[in-house]
Protein backbone atom coordinates (compact mmCIF):
# COMPACT_ATOMS: atom_id res chain seq x y z
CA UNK A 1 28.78 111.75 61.30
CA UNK A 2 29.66 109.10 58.90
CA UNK A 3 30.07 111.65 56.06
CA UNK A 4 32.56 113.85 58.36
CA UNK A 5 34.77 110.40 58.93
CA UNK A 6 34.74 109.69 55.06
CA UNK A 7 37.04 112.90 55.01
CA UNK A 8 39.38 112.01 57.52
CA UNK A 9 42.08 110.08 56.01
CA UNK A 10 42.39 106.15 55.75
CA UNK A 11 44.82 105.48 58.83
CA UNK A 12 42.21 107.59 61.53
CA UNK A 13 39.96 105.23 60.10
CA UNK A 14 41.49 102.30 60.40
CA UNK A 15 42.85 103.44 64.10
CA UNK A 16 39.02 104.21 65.14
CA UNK A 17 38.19 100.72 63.67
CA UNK A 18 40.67 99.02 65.72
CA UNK A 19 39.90 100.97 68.63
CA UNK A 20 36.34 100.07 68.38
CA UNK A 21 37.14 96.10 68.06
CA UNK A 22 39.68 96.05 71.13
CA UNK A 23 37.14 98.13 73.14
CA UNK A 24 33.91 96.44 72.55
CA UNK A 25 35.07 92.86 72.12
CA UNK A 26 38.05 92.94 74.69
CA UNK A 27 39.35 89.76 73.64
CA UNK A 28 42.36 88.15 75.78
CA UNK A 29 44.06 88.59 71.98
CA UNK A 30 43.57 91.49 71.67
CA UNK A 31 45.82 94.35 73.87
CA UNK A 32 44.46 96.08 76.93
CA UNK A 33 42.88 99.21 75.36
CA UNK A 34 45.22 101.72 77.89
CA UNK A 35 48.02 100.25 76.88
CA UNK A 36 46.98 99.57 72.81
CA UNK A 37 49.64 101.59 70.80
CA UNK A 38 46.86 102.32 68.10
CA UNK A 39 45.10 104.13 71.16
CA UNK A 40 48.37 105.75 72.39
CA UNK A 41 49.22 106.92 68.48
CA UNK A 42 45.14 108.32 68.34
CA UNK A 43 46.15 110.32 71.24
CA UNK A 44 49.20 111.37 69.90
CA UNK A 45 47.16 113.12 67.07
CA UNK A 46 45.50 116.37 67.55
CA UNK A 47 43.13 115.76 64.77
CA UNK A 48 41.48 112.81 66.42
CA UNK A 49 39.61 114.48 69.40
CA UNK A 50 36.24 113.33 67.92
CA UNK A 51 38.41 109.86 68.07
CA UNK A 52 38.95 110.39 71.60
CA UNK A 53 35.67 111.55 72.35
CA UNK A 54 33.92 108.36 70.98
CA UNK A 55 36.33 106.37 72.32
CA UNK A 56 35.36 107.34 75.72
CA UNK A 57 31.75 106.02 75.32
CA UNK A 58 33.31 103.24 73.23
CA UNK A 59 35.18 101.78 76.12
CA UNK A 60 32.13 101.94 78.62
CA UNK A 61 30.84 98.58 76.91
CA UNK A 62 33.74 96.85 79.11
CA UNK A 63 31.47 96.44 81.93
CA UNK A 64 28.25 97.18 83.61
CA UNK A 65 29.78 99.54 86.13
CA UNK A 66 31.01 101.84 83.80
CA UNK A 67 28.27 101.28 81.05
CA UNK A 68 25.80 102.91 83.59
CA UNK A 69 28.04 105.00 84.72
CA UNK A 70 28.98 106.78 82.01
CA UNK A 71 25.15 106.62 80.45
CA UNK A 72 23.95 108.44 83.22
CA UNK A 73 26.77 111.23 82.39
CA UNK A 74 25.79 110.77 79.03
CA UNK A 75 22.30 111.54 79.60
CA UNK A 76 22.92 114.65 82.11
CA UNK A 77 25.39 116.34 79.47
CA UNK A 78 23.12 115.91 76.20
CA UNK A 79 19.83 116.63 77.86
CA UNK A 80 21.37 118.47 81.38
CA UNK A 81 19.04 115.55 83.63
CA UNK A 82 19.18 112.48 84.32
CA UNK A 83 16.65 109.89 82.15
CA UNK A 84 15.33 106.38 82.52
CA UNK A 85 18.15 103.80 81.18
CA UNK A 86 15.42 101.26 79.57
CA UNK A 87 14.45 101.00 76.30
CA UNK A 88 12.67 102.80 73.84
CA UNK A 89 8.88 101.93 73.10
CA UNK A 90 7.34 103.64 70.06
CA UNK A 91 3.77 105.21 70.15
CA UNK A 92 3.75 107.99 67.82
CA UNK A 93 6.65 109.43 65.51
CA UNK A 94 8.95 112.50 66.25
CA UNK A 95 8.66 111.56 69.67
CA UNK A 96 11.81 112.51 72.15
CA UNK A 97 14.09 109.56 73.76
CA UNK A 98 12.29 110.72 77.23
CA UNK A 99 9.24 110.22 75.81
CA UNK A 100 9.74 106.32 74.17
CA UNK A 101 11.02 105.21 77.70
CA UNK A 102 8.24 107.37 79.57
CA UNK A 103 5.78 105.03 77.08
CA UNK A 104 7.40 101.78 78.52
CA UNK A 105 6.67 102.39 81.78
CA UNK A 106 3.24 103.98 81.15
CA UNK A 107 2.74 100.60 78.89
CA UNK A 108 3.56 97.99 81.28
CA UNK A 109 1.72 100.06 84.04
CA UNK A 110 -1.19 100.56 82.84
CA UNK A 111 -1.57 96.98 80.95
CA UNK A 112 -0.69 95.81 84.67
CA UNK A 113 -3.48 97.71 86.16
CA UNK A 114 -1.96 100.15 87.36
CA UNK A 115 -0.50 101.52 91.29
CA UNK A 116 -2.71 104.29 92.75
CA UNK A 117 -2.65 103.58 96.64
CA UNK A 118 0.14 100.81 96.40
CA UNK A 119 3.02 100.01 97.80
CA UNK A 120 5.47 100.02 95.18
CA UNK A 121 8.81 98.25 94.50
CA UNK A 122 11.37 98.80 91.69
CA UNK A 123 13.67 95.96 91.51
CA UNK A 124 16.68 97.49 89.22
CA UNK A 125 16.22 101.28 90.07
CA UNK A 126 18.75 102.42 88.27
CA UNK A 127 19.21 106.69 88.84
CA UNK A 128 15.98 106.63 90.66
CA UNK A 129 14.16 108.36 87.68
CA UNK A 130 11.26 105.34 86.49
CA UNK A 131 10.18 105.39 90.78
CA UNK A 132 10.20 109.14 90.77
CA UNK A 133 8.34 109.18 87.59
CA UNK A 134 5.86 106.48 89.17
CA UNK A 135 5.66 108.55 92.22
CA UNK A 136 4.50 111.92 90.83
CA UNK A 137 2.55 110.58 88.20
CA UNK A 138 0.54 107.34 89.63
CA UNK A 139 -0.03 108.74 93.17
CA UNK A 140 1.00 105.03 94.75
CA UNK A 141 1.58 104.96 98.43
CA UNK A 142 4.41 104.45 98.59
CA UNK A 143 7.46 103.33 96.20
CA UNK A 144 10.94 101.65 97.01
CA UNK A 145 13.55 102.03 94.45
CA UNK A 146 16.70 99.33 95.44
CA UNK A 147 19.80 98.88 93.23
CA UNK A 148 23.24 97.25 93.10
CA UNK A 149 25.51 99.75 92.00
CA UNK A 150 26.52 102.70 94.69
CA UNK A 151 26.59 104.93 92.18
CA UNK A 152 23.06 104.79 90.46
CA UNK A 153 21.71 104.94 94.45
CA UNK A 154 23.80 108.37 95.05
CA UNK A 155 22.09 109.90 91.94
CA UNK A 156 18.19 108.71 93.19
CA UNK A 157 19.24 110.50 96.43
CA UNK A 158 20.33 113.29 95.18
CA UNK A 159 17.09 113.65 92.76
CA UNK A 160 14.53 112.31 95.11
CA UNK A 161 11.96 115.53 95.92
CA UNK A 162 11.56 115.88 99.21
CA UNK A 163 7.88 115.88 99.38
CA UNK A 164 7.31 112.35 97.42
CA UNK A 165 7.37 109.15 99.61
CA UNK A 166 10.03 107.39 97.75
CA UNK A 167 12.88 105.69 99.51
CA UNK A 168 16.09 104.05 97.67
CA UNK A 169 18.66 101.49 98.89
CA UNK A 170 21.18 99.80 97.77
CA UNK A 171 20.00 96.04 97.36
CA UNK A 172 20.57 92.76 95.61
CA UNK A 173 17.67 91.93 93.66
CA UNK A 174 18.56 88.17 94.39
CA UNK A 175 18.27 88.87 98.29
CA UNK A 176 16.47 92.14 98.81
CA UNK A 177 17.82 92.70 102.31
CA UNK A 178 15.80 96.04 102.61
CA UNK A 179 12.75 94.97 102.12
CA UNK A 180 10.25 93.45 104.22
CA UNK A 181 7.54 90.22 103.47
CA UNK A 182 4.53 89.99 102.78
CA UNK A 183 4.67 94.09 102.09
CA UNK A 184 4.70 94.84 98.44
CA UNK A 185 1.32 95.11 96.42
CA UNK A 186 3.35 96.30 93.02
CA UNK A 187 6.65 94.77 92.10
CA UNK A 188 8.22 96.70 88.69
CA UNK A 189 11.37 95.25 87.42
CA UNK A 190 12.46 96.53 83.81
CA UNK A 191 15.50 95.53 81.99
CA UNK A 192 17.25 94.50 85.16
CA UNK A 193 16.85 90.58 85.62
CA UNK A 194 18.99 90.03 82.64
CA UNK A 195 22.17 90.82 85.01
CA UNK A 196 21.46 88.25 87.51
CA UNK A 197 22.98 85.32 87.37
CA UNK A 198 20.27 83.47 89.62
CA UNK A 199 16.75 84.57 88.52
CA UNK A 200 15.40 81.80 90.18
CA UNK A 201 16.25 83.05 93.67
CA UNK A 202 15.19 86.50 92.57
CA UNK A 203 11.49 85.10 91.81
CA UNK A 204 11.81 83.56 95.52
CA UNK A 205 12.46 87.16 96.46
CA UNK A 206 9.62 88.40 94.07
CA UNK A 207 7.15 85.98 95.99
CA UNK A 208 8.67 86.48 99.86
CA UNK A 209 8.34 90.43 99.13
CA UNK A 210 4.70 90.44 97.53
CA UNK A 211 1.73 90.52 99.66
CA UNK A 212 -0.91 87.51 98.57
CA UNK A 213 -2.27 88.50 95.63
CA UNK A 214 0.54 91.30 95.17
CA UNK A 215 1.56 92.02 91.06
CA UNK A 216 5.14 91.68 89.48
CA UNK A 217 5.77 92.98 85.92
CA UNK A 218 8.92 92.08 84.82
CA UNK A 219 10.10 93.18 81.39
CA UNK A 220 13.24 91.48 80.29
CA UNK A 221 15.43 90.83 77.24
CA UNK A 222 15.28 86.92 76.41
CA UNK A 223 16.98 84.65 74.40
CA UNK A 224 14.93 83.77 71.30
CA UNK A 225 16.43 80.07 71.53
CA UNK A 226 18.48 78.38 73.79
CA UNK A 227 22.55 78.78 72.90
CA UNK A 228 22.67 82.98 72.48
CA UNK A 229 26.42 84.18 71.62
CA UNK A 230 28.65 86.54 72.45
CA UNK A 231 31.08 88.47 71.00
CA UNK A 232 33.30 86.82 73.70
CA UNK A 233 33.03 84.88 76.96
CA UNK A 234 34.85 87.49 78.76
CA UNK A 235 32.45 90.29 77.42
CA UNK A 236 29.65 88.65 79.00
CA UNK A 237 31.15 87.98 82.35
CA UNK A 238 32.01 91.48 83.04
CA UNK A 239 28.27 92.83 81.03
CA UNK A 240 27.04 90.69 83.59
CA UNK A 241 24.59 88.93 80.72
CA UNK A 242 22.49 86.11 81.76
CA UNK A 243 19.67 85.91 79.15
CA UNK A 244 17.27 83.24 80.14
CA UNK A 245 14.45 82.16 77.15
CA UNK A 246 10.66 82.36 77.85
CA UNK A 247 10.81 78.63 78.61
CA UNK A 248 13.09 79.18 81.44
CA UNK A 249 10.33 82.23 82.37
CA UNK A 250 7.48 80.44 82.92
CA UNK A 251 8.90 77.20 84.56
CA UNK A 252 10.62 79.39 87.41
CA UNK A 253 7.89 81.15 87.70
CA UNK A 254 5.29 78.02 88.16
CA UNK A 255 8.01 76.95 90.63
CA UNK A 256 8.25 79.61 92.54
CA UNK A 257 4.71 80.13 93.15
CA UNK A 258 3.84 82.82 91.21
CA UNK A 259 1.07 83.37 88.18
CA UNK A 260 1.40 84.07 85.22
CA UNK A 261 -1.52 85.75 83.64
CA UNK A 262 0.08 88.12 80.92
CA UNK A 263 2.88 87.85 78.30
CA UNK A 264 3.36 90.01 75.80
CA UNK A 265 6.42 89.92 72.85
CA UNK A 266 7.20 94.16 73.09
CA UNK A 267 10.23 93.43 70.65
CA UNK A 268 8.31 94.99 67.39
CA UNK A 269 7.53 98.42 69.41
CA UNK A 270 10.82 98.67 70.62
CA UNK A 271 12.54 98.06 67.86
CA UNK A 272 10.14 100.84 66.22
CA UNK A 273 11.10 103.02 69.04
CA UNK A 274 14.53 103.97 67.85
CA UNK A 275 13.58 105.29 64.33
CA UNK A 276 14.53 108.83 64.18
CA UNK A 277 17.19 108.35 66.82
CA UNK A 278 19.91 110.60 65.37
CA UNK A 279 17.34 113.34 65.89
CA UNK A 280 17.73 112.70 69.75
CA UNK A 281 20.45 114.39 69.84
CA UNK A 282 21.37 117.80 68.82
CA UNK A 283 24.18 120.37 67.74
CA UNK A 284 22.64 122.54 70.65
CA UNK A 285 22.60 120.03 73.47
CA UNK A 286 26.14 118.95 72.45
CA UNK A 287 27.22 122.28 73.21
CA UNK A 288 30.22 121.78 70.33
CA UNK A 289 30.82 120.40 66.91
CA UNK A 290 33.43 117.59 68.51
CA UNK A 291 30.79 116.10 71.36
CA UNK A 292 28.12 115.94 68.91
CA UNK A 293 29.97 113.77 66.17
CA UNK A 294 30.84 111.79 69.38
CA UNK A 295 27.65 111.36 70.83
CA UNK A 296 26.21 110.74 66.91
CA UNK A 297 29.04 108.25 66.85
CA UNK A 298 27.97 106.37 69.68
CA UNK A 299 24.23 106.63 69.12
CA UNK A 300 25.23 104.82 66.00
CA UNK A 301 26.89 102.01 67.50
CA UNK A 302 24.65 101.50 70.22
CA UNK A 303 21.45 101.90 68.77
CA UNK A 304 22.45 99.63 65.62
CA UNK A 305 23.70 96.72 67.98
CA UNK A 306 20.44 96.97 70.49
CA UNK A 307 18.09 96.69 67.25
CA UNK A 308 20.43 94.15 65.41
CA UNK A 309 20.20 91.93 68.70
CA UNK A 310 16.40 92.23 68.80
CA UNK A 311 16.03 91.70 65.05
CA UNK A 312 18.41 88.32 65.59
CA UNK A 313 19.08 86.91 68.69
CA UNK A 314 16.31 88.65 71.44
CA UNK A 315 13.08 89.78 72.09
CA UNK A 316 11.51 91.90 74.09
CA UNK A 317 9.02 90.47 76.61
CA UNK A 318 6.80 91.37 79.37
CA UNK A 319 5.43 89.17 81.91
CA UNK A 320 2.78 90.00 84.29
CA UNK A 321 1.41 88.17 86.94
CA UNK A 322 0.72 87.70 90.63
CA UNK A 323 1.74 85.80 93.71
CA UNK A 324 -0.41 82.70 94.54
């Protein structure tokens, strides 16, 4: 990808640099990126459809809406389903994307000890594909998959087999209307409490929910140290980013009731589960020579920036424990 853009000539590059900047940082000084004339002159150009193309995925980093949103597309035109939307955890090389997050949630499951015959809830469902996983491959009782966005609920519907006893609503992890006390014996929550803005009334949830003695694992994306920045306030606010640090962790946790009896810093293995990325994705599933660079393109970007955040600024961590 990077070698094709070396031939194009210096203003494309300089428009896809701008492009790139106005779309991922979104500064109030910088122009809307509909109305950015550098955007309106790339469009102009027939020779920047790869442009385009990447600048479509580019822009999806303006919000959490359309960052899932257009992952989940993502996901269904590369590999023609729909795929987990956590992380990467390495086990063995040459392993698939589907395969590192499938090793996450096998991971945390199994270190948990594991869900055959329990009731199940997935706080942060996402597309529905980690509780249908869980279903089909843990034999639990029965599993609950709740999440905020409309969209991500529609595609767990559509997905859901028939003939599993999974159920999905659309919930607020911070009130968890749906779901009833004293009635979950597994709580899962990956990669999701980092969007809430109040995690400490989504641990009161995590205890009212669990029955006495009930599980949570929560695997979340923490501040190393207090003070994390962003590439801008406004970013954050519509990413819907609120990174706690493992201090913050365990004193909500002791507060609201609920034990912690395993922590474990993931950030080396998942950091180790993105080598060989470019490899996820090939001239085949891209269907044409434009979408791949595109999706190579954006694989780049967003692969780079996850690692460079856990290398930096966040790690990885898993906390186990149970209700008191």
């Amino acid at each position: 990808a990077l070698q094709f853009l070396q031939k194009e000539s210096a203003l494309i590059r300089f428009i896809e640099l701008q492009i790139a900047l106005c779309c991922s940082i979104n500064s109030p000084k910088i122009p809307n990126c509909q109305n950015n004339p550098l955007l309106l002159a790339a469009k102009a150009s027939n020779k920047n459809k790869i442009l385009m193309s990447t600048l479509h995925l580019i822009t999806t980093s303006q919000s959490k809406f359309k960052y899932y949103a257009s992952m989940n597309e993502t996901f269904r035109q590369i590999f023609g389903k729909n795929l987990m939307l956590h992380y990467p955890f390495h086990k063995k090389d040459n392993e698939t994307l589907e395969q590192r997050q499938i090793n996450l949630t096998d991971h945390v499951i199994e270190k948990a000890g594991g869900i055959g015959g329990k009731n199940v809830l997935e706080v942060g469902c996402g597309s529905g594909s980690q509780s249908i996983y869980m279903s089909t491959n843990y034999q639990p009782a029965s599993v609950i998959g709740i999440d905020l966005l409309d969209d991500n609920i529609d595609i767990a519907h559509k997905q859901n087999p028939a003939d599993k006893p999974v159920e999905f609503h659309v919930d607020d992890a911070q009130e968890l209307n749906n779901v009833k006390s004293d009635s979950i014996d597994f709580l899962i929550c990956i990669e999701s409490a980092l969007h809430y803005p109040n995690k400490d009334r989504f641990l009161e949830q995590v205890k009212r929910v669990l029955k006495p003695g009930g599980k949570f694992v929560i695997a979340d994306i923490i501040n190393k140290k207090a003070g994390h920045t962003y590439p801008s306030a406004r970013w954050k606010d519509k990413m819907s980013y609120f990174h706690w640090n493992i201090d913050e962790y365990k004193t909500s946790l002791q507060k609201n009731g609920l034990k912690l009896e395993i922590e474990e810093d993931m950030t080396k293995q998942v950091i180790r589960g993105y080598n060989g990325y470019l490899k996820w994705i090939t001239l085949k599933n891209a269907r044409n020579f434009i979408r791949y660079i595109a999706f190579q393109i954006f694989a780049v970007i967003h692969c780079e920036i996850n690692m460079d955040n856990l290398r930096r600024k966040e790690n990885y961590y898993l906390f186990i424990g149970s209700r008191e």
